[in-house]
Protein backbone atom coordinates (compact mmCIF):
# COMPACT_ATOMS: atom_id res chain seq x y z
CA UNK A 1 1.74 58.23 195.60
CA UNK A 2 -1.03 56.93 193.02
CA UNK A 3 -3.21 54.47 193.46
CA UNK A 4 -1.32 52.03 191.03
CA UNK A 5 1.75 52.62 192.80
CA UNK A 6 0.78 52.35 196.10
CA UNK A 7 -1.22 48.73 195.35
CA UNK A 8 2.40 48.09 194.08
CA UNK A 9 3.93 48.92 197.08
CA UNK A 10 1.56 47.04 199.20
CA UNK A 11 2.03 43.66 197.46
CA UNK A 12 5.60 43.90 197.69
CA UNK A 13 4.91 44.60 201.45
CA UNK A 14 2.92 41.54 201.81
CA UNK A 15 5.94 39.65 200.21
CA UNK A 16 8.38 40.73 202.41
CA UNK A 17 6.03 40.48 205.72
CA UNK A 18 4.87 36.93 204.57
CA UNK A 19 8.05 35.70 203.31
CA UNK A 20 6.59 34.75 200.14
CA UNK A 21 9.76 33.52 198.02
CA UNK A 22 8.26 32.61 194.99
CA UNK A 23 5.95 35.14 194.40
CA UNK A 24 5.98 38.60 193.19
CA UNK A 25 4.15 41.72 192.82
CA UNK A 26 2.59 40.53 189.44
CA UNK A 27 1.65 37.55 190.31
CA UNK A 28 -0.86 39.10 193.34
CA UNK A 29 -3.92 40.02 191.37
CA UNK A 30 -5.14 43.77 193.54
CA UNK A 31 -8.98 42.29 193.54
CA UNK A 32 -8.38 38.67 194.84
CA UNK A 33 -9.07 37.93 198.24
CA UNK A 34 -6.34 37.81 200.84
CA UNK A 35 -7.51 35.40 202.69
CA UNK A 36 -8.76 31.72 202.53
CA UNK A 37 -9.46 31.27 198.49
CA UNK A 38 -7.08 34.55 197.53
CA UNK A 39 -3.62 34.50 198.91
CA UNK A 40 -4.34 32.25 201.39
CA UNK A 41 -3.36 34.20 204.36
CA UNK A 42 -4.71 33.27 207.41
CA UNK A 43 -5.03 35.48 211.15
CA UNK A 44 -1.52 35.48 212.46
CA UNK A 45 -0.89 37.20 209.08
CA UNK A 46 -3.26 39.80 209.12
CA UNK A 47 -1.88 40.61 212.34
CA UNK A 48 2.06 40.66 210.64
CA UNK A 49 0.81 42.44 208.18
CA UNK A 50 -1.27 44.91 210.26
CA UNK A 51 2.04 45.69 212.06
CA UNK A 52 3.75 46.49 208.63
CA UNK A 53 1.32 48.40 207.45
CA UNK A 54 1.31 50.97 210.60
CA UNK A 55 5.27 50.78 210.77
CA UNK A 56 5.43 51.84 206.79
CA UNK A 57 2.09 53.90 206.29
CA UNK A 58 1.31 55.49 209.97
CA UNK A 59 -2.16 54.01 209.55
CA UNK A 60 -4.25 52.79 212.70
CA UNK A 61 -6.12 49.62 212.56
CA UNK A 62 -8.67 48.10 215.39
CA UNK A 63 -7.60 44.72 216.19
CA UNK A 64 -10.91 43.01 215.53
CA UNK A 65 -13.74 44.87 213.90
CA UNK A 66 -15.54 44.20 210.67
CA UNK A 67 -14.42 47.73 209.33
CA UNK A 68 -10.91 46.29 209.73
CA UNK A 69 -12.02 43.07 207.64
CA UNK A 70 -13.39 44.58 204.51
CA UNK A 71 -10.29 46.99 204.46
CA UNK A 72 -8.14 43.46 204.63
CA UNK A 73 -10.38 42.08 201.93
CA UNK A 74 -7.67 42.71 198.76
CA UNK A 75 -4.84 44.64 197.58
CA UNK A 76 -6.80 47.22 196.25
CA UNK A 77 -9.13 47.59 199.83
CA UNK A 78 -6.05 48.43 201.60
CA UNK A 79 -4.38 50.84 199.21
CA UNK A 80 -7.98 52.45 199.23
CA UNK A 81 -7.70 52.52 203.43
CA UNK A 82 -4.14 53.79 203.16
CA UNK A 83 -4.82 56.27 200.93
CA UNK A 84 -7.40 57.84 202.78
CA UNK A 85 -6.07 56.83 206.36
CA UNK A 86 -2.97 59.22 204.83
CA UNK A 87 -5.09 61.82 203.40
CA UNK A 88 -6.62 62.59 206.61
């Protein structure tokens, strides 16, 4: 899977985990921050999404470590962690 593809995949993950009914794929910009200013999401979502991520990619994250923060930092961090969390 591409880069472009898989940031496409992961925003439409994020939908569906966040239950975010009015917005779509396009409208999540893959540099903007996920959290606070961003998207908005907040630590019970990081943890949803966390969850999703593992169940759909197979990728490990540690619950509370700074590593795990700048991969959660945008779209485009976490198809970047995916990516290579796959590759390996």
């Amino acid at each position: 899977m591409d880069t472009n593809s898989l940031e496409q995949d992961i925003k439409a993950l994020i939908i569906a985990t966040m239950s975010l009914e009015d917005v779509v794929a396009d409208d999540i910009d893959a540099d903007a921050p996920l959290f606070n200013e961003g998207l908005g999401l907040d630590s019970i979502d990081a943890l949803e999404l966390g969850l999703a991520l593992q169940k759909r990619y197979g990728v490990t994250l540690a619950a509370d470590s700074e590593e795990t923060r700048r991969h959660f930092a945008s779209v485009r961090s976490l198809a970047a962690f995916v990516a290579t969390a796959r590759a390996h």
